[in-house]
N, C-alpha and C. Protein backbone atom coordinates (compact mmCIF):
# COMPACT_ATOMS: atom_id res chain seq x y z
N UNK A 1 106.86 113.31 93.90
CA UNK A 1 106.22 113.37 95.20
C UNK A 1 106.45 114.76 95.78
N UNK A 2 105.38 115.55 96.24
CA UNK A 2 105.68 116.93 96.35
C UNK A 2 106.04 116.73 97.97
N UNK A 3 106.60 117.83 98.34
CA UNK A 3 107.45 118.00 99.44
C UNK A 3 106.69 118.13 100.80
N UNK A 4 105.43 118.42 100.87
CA UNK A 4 104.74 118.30 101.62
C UNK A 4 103.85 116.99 102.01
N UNK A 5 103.87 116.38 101.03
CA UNK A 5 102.68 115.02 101.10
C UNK A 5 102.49 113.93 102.30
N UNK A 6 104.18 114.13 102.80
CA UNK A 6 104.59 113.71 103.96
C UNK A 6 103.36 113.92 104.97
N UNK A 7 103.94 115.24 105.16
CA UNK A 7 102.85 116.38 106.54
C UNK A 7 102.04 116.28 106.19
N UNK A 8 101.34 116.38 104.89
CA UNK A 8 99.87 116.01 104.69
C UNK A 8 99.00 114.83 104.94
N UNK A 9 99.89 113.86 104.85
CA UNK A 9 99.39 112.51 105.18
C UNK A 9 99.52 112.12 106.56
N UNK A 10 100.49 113.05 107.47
CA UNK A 10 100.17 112.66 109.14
C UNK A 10 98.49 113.59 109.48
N UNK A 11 98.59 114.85 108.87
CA UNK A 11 97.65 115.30 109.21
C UNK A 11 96.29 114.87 108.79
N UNK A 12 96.39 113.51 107.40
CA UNK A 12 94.81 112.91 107.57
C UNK A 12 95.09 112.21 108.73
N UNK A 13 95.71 111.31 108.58
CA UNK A 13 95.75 110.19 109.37
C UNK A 13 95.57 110.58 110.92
N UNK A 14 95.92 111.68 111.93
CA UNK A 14 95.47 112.37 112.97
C UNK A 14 94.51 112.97 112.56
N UNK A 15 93.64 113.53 111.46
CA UNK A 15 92.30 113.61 111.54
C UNK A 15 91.27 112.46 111.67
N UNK A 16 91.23 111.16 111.19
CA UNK A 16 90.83 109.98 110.84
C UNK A 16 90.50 109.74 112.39
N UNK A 17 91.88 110.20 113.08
CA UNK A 17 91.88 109.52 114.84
C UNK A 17 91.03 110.21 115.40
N UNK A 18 90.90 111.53 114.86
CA UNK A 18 90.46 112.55 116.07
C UNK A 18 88.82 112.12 115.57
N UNK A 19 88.41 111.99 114.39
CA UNK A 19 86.95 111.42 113.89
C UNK A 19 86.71 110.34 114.75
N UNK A 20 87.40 109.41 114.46
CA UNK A 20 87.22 108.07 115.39
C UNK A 20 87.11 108.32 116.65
N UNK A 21 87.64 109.29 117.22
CA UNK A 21 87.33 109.14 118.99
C UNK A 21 86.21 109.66 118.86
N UNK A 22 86.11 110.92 118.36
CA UNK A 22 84.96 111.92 118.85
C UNK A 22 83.55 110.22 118.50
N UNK A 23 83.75 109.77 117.30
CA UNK A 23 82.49 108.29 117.13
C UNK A 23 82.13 108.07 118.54
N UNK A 24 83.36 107.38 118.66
CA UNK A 24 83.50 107.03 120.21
C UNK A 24 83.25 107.18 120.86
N UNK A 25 82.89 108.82 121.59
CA UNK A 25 82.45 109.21 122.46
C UNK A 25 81.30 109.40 122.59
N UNK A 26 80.62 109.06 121.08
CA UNK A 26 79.00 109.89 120.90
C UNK A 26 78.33 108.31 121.31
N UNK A 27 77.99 108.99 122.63
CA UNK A 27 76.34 107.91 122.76
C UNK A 27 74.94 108.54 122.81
N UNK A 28 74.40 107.42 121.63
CA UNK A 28 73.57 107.93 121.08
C UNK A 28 72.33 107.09 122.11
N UNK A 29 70.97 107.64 122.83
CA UNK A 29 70.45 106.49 123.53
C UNK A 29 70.08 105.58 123.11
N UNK A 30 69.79 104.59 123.33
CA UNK A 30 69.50 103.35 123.30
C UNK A 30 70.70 102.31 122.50
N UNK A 31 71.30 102.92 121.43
CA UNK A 31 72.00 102.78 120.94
C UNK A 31 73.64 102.53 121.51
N UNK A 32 74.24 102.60 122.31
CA UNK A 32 75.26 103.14 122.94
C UNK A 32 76.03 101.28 123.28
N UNK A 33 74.95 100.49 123.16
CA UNK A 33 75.10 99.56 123.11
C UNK A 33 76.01 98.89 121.78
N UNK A 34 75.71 99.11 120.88
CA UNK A 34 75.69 99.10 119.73
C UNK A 34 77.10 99.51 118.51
N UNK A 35 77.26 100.33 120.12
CA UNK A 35 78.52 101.34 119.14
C UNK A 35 79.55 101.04 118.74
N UNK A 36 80.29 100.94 117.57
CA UNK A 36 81.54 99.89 117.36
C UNK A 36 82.52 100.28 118.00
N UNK A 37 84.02 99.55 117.95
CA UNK A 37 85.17 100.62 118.49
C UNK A 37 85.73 101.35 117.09
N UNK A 38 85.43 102.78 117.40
CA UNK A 38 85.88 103.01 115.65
C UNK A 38 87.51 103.37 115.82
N UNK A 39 87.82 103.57 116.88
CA UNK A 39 89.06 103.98 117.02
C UNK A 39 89.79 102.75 116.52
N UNK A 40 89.56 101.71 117.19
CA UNK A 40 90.48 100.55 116.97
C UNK A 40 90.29 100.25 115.42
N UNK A 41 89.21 99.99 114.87
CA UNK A 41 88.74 99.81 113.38
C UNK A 41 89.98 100.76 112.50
N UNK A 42 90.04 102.42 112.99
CA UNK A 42 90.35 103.21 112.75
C UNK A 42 92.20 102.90 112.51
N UNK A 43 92.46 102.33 113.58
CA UNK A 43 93.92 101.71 113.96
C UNK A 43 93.89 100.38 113.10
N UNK A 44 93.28 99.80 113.17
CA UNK A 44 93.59 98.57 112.21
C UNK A 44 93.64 98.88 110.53
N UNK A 45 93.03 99.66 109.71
CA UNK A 45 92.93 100.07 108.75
C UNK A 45 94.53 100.92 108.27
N UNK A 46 94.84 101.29 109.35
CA UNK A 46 96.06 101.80 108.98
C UNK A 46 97.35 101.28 109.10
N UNK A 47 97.03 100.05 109.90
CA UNK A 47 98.12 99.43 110.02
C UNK A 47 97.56 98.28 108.80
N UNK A 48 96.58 98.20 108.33
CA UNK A 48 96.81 97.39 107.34
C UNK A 48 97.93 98.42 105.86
N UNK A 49 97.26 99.18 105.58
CA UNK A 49 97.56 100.36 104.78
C UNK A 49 99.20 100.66 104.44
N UNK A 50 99.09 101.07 105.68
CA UNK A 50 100.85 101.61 105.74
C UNK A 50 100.76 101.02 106.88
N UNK A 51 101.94 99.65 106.95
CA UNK A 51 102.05 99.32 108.16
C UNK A 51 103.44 100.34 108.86
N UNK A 52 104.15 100.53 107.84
CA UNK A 52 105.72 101.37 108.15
C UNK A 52 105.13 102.04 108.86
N UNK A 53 104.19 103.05 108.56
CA UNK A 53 104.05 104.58 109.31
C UNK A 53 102.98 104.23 110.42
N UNK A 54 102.09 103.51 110.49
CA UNK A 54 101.14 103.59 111.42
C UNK A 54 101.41 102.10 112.56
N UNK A 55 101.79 101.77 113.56
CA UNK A 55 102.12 100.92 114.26
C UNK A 55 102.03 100.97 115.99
N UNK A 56 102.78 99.86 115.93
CA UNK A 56 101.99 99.92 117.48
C UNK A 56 102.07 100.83 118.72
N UNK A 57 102.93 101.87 118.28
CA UNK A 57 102.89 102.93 119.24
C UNK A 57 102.05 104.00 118.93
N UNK A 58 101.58 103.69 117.71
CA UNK A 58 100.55 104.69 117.30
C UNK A 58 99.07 104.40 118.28
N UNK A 59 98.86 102.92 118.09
CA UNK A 59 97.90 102.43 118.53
C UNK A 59 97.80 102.33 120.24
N UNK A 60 99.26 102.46 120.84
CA UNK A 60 99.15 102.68 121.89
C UNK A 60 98.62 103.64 122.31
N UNK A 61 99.25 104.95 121.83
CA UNK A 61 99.02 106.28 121.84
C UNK A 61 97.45 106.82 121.45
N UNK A 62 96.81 106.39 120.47
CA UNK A 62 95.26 106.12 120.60
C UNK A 62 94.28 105.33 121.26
N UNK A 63 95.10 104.50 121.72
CA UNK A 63 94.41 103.44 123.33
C UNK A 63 94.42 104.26 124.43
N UNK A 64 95.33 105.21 124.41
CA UNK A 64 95.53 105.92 125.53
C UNK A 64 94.41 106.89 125.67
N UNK A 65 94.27 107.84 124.56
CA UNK A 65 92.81 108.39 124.37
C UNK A 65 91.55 107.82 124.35
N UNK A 66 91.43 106.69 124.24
CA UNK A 66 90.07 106.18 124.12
C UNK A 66 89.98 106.12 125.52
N UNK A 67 91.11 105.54 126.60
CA UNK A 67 90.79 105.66 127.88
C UNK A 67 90.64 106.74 128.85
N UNK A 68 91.17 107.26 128.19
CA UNK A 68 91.05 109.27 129.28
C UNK A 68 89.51 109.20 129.57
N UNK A 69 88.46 109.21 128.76
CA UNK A 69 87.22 109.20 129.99
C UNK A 69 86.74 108.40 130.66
N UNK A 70 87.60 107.50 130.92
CA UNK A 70 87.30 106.98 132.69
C UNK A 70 86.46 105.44 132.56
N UNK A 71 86.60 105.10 131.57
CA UNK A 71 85.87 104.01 131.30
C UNK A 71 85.72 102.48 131.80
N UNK A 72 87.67 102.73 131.85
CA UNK A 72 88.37 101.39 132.63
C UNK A 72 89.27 102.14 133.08
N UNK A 73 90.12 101.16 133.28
CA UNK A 73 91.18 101.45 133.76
C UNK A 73 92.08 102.24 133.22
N UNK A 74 93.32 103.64 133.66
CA UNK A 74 93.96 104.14 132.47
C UNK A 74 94.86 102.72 132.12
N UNK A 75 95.18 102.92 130.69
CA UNK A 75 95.70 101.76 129.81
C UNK A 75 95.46 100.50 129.59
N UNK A 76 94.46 100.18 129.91
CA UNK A 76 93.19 99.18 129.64
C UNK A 76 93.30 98.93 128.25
N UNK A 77 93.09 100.11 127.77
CA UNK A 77 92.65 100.33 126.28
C UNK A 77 94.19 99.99 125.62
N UNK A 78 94.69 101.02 126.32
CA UNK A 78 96.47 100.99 125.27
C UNK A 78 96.80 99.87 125.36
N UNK A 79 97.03 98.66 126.02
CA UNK A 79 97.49 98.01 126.36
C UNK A 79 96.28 96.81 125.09
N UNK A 80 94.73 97.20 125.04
CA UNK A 80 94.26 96.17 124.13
C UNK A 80 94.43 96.39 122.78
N UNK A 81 94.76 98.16 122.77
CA UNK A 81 95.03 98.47 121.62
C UNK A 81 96.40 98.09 120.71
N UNK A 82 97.24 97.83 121.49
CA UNK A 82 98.56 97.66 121.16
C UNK A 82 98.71 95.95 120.64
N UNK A 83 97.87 95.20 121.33
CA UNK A 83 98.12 93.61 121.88
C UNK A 83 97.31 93.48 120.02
N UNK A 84 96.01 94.33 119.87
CA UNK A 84 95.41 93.94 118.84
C UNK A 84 96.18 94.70 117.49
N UNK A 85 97.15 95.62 117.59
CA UNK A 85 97.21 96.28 116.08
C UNK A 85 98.35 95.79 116.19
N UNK A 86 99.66 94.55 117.62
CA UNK A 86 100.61 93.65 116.75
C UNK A 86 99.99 92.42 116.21
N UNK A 87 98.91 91.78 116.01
CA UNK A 87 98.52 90.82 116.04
C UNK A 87 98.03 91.29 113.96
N UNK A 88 97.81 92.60 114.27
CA UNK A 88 96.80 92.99 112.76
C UNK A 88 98.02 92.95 111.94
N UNK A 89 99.58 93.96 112.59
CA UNK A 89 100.85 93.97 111.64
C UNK A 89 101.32 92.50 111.06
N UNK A 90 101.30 91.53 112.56
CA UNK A 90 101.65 90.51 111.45
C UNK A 90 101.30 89.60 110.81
N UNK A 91 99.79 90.09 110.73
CA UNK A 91 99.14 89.21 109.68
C UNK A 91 98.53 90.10 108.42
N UNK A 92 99.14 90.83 108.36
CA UNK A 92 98.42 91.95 107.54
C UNK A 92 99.05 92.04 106.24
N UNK A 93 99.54 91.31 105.87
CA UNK A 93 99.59 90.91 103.98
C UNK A 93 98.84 89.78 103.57
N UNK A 94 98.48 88.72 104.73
CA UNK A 94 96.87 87.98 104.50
C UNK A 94 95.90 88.91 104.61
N UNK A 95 95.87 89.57 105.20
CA UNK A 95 94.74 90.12 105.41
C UNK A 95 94.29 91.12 104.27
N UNK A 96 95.15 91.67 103.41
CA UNK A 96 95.15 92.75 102.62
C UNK A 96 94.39 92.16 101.35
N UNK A 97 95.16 90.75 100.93
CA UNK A 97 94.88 90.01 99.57
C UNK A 97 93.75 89.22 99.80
N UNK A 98 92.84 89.61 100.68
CA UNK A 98 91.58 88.95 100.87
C UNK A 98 90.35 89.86 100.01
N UNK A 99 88.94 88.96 99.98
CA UNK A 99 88.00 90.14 99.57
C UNK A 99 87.41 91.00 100.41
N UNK A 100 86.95 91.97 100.27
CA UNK A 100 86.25 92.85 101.39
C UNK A 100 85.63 91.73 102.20
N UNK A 101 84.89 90.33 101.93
CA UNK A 101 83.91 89.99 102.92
C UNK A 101 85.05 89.10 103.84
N UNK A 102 85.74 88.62 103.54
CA UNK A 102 86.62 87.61 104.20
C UNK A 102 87.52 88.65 105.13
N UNK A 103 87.77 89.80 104.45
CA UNK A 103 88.40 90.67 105.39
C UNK A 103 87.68 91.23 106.99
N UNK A 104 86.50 91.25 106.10
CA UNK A 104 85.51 91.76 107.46
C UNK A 104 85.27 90.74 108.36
N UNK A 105 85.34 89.34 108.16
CA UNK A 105 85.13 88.67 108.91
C UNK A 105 87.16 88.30 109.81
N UNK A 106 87.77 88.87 109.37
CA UNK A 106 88.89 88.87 110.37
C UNK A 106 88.56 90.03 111.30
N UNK A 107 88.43 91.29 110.51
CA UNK A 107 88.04 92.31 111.60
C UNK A 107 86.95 92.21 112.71
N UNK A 108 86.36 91.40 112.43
CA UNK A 108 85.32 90.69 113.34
C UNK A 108 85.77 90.60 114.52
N UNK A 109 86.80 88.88 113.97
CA UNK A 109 87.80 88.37 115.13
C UNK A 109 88.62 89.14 115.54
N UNK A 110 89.51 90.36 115.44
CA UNK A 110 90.02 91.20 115.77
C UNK A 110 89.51 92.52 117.01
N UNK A 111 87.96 92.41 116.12
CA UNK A 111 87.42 93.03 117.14
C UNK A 111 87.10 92.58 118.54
N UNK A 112 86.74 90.92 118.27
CA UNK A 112 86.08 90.36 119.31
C UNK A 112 86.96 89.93 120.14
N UNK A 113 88.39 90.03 119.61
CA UNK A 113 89.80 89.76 120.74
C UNK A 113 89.87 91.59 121.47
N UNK A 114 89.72 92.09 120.45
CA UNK A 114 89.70 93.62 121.24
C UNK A 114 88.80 93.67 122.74
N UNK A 115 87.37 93.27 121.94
CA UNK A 115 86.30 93.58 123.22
C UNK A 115 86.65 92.40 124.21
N UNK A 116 87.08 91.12 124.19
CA UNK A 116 87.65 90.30 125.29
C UNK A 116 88.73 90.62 125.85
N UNK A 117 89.82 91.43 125.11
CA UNK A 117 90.61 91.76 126.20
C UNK A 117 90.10 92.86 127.40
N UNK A 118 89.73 93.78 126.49
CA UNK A 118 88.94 94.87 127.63
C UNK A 118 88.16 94.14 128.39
N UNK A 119 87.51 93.57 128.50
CA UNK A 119 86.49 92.68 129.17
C UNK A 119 87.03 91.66 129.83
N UNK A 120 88.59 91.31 130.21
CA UNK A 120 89.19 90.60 130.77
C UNK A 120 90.24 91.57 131.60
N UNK A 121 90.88 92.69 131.15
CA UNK A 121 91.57 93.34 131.86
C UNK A 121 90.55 94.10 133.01
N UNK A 122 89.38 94.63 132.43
CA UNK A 122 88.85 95.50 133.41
C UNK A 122 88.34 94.22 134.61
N UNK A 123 88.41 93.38 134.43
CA UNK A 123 87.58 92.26 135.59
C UNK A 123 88.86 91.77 136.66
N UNK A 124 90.20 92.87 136.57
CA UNK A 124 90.99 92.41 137.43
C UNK A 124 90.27 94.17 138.41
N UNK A 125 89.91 95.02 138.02
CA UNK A 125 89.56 95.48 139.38
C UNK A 125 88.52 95.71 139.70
N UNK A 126 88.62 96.00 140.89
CA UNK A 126 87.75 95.49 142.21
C UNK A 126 86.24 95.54 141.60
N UNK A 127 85.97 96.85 141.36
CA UNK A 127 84.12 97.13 140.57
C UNK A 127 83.64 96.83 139.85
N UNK A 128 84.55 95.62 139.09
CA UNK A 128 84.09 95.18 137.63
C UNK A 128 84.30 93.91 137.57
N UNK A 129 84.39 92.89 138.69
CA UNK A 129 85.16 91.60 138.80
C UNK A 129 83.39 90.56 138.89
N UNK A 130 82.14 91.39 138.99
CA UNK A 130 81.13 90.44 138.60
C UNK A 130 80.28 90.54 137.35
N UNK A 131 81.34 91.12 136.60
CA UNK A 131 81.09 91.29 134.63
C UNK A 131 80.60 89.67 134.04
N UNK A 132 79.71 90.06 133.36
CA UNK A 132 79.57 88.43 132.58
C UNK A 132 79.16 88.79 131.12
N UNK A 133 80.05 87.38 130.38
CA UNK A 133 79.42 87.21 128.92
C UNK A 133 77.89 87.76 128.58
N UNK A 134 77.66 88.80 128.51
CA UNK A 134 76.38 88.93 127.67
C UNK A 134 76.07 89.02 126.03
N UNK A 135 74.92 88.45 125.39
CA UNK A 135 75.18 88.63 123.94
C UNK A 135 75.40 90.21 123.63
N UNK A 136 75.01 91.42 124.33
CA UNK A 136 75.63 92.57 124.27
C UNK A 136 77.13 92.98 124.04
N UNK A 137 77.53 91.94 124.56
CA UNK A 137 79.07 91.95 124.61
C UNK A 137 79.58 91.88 123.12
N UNK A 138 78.99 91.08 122.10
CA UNK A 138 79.29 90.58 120.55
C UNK A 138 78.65 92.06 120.34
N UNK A 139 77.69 92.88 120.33
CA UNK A 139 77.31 94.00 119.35
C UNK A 139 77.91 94.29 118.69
N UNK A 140 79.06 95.49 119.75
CA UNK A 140 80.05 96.54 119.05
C UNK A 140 80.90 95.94 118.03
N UNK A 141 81.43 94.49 117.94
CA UNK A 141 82.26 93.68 116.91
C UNK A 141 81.58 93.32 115.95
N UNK A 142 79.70 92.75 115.99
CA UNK A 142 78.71 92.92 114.94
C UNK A 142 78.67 94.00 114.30
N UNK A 143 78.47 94.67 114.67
CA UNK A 143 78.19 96.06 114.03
C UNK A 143 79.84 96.21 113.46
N UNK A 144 81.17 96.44 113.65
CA UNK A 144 82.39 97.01 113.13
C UNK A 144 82.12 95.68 111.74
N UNK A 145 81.82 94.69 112.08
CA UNK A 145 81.78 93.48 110.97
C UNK A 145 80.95 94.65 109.96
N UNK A 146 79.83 95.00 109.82
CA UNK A 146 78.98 95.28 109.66
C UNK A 146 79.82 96.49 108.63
N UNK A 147 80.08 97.19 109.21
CA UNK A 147 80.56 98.86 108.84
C UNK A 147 81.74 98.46 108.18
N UNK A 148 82.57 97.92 108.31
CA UNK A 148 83.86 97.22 107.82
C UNK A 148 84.10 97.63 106.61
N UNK A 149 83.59 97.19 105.51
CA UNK A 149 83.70 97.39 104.45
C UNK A 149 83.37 99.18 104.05
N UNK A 150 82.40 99.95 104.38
CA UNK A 150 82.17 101.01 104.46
C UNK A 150 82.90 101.73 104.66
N UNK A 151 83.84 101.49 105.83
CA UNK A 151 84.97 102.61 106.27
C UNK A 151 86.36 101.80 105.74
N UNK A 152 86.33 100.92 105.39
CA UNK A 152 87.37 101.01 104.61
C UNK A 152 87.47 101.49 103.21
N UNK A 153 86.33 101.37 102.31
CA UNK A 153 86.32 102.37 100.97
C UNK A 153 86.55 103.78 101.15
N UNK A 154 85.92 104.41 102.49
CA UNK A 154 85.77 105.82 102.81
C UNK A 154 87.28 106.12 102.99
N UNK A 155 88.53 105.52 104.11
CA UNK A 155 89.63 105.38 104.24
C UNK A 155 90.78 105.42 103.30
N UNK A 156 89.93 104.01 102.47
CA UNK A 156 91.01 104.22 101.31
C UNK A 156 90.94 105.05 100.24
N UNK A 157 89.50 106.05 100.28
CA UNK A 157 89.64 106.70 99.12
C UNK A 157 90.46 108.11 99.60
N UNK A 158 90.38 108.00 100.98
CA UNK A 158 91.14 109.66 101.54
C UNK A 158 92.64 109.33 101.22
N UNK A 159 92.96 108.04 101.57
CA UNK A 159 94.76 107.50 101.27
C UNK A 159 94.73 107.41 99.75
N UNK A 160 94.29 107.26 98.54
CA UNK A 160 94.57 107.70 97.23
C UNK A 160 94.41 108.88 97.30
N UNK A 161 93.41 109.30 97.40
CA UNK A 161 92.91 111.48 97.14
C UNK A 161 94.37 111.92 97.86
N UNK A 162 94.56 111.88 98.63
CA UNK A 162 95.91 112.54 99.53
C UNK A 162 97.12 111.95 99.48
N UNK A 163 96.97 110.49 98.52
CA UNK A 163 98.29 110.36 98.02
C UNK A 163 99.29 109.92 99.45
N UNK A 164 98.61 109.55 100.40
CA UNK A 164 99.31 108.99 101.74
C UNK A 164 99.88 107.48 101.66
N UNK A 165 101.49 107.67 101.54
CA UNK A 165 102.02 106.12 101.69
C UNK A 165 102.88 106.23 102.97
């Protein structure tokens, strides 16, 4: 194991994040609806992966960024991000020995606890307390179902190529 592989493998893995937000941020029109959470996707993949190195303060710490533009509340996010990548750690040796499709359909549910928590924390303040279930609300977790498998081949082929454990 060469002496660097270490540093090399924080620096995909903070590239992966910094990809995933910038996703994040891009609304595309009409579309914007649509958009998955890639950050969290992004966070769950790695805590499936390497759960040692990637965990829930990681995921805090990228909840925290997803919220800096003003979306909800600050730590809205950290706080769904964190609630969802302990929930992914400790189920995440079921989750690993599954097939891609059975997997995607946890990330589903993962997602769709993601988008209900946000969608339950932001309805404690004041401007957001006459929010309702819309089928809009399922998109962004359709669509991560959707992409699921995609970014996890793309993921895992950067964690073999770079040799990241």
């Amino acid at each position: 194991m060469p002496i660097n592989s270490h540093k090399n493998g924080r620096i995909i893995i903070l590239m992966t994040f910094i990809i995933a937000l910038s996703l994040s941020l891009l609304k595309i029109a009409g579309l914007s609806d649509y958009n998955p959470p890639w950050a969290m996707m992004v966070v769950i993949y790695w805590c499936l992966a390497i759960p040692n190195r990637v965990g829930i303060g990681t995921a805090w710490l990228v909840g925290l960024f997803v919220g800096f533009p003003g979306t909800s509340l600050l730590g809205v996010h950290a706080l769904a991000f964190t609630i969802t990548a302990y929930i992914t750690l400790s189920l995440y040796q079921r989750i690993r020995i599954s097939p891609p499709f059975q997997q995607a359909i946890t990330i589903f549910c993962l997602l769709l606890l993601y988008s209900l928590l946000i969608h339950w924390f932001d309805g404690f303040s004041a401007e957001n307390q006459d929010r309702t279930f819309t089928r809009e609300f399922f998109y962004p977790a359709l669509v991560g179902f959707i992409l699921w498998p995609l970014l996890f081949f793309i993921l895992r082929g950067l964690r073999r190529r770079f040799k990241i454990s």
